[in-house]
Protein backbone atom coordinates (compact mmCIF):
# COMPACT_ATOMS: atom_id res chain seq x y z
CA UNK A 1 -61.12 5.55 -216.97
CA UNK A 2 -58.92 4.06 -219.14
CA UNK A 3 -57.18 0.72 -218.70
CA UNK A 4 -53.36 0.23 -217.80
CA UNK A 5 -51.38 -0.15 -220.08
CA UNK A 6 -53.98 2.18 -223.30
CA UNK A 7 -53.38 5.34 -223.78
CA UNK A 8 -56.12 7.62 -222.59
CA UNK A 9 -58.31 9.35 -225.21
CA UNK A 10 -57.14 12.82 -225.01
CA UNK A 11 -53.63 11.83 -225.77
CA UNK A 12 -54.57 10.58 -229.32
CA UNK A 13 -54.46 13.98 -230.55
CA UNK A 14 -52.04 15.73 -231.78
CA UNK A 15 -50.19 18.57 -230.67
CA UNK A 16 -51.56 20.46 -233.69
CA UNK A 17 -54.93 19.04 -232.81
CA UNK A 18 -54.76 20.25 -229.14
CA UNK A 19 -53.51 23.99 -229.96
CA UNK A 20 -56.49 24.67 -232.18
CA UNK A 21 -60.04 24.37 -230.39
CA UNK A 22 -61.75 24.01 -233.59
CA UNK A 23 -59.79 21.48 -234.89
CA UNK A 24 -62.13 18.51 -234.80
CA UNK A 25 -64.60 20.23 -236.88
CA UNK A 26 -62.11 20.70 -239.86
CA UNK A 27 -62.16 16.98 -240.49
CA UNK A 28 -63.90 16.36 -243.31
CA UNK A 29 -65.73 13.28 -241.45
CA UNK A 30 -66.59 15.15 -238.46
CA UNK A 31 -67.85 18.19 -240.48
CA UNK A 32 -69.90 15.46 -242.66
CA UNK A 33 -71.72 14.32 -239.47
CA UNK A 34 -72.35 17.73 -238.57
CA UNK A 35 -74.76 18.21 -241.50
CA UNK A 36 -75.86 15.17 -241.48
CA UNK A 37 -77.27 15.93 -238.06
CA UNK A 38 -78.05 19.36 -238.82
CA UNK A 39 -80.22 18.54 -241.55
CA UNK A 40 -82.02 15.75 -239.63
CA UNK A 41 -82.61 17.81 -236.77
CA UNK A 42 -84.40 20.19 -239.49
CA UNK A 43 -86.51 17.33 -240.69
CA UNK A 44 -87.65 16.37 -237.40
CA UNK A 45 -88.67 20.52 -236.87
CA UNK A 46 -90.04 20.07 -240.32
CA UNK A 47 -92.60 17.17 -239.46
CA UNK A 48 -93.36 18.86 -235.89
CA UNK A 49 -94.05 21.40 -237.27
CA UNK A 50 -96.38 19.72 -239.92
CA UNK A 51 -98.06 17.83 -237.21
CA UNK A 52 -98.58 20.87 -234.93
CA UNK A 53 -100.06 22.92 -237.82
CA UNK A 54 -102.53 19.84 -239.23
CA UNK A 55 -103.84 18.96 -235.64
CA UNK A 56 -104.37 23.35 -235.40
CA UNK A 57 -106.65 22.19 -238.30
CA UNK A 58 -108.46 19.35 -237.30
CA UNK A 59 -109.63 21.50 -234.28
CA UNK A 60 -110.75 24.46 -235.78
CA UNK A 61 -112.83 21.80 -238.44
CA UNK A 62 -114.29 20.48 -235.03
CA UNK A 63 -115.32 23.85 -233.42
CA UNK A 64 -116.59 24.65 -236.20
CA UNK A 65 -118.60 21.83 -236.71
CA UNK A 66 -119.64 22.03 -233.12
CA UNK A 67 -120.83 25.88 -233.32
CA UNK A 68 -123.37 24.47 -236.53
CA UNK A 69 -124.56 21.44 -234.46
CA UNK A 70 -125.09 24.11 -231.23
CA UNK A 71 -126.87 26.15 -233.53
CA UNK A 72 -129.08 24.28 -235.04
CA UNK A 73 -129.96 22.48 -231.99
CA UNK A 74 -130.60 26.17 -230.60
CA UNK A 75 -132.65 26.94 -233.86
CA UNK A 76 -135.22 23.77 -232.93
CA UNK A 77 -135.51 24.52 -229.74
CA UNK A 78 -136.33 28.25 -229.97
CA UNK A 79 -139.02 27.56 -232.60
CA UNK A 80 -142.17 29.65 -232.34
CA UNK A 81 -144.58 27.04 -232.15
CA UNK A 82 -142.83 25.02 -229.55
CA UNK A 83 -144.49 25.05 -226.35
CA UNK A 84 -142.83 24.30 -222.31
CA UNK A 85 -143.05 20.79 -223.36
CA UNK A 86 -139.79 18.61 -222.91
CA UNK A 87 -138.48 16.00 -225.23
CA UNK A 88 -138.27 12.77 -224.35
């Protein structure tokens, strides 16, 4: 709410400004900021996208390493000459 006395935002356009609903985003400034944003808003997809794609990594690396360390602890355990006995 504007104060007594200040004119409220909306009337600091002009009549020009207020006839054309793209107006704003002619200003040079205003269209400026626009890519600005635009093209941070990619960089931030960028990196997510990055990160999303290197953790996908990392955890295939682990399952994989996980299916060779269940395997070979299958491998020991099936050998022929190993008897009922338990370990430990």
């Amino acid at each position: 709410m504007p104060r007594p006395g200040r004119p409220a935002p909306a009337s600091r356009l002009s009549p020009a400004d207020v006839k054309q609903p793209g107006a704003a985003s002619t200003n040079p400034a205003v269209a400026a900021r626009l890519r600005q944003l635009a093209a941070q808003a990619e960089h931030r997809r960028a990196i997510a996208e990055h990160q999303a794609r290197h953790a996908a990594d990392q955890q295939a690396r682990v399952n994989a390493l996980l299916l060779e360390a269940i395997a070979a602890l299958a491998s020991l355990f099936s050998e022929p000459g190993r008897h009922g006995s338990r370990p430990g």
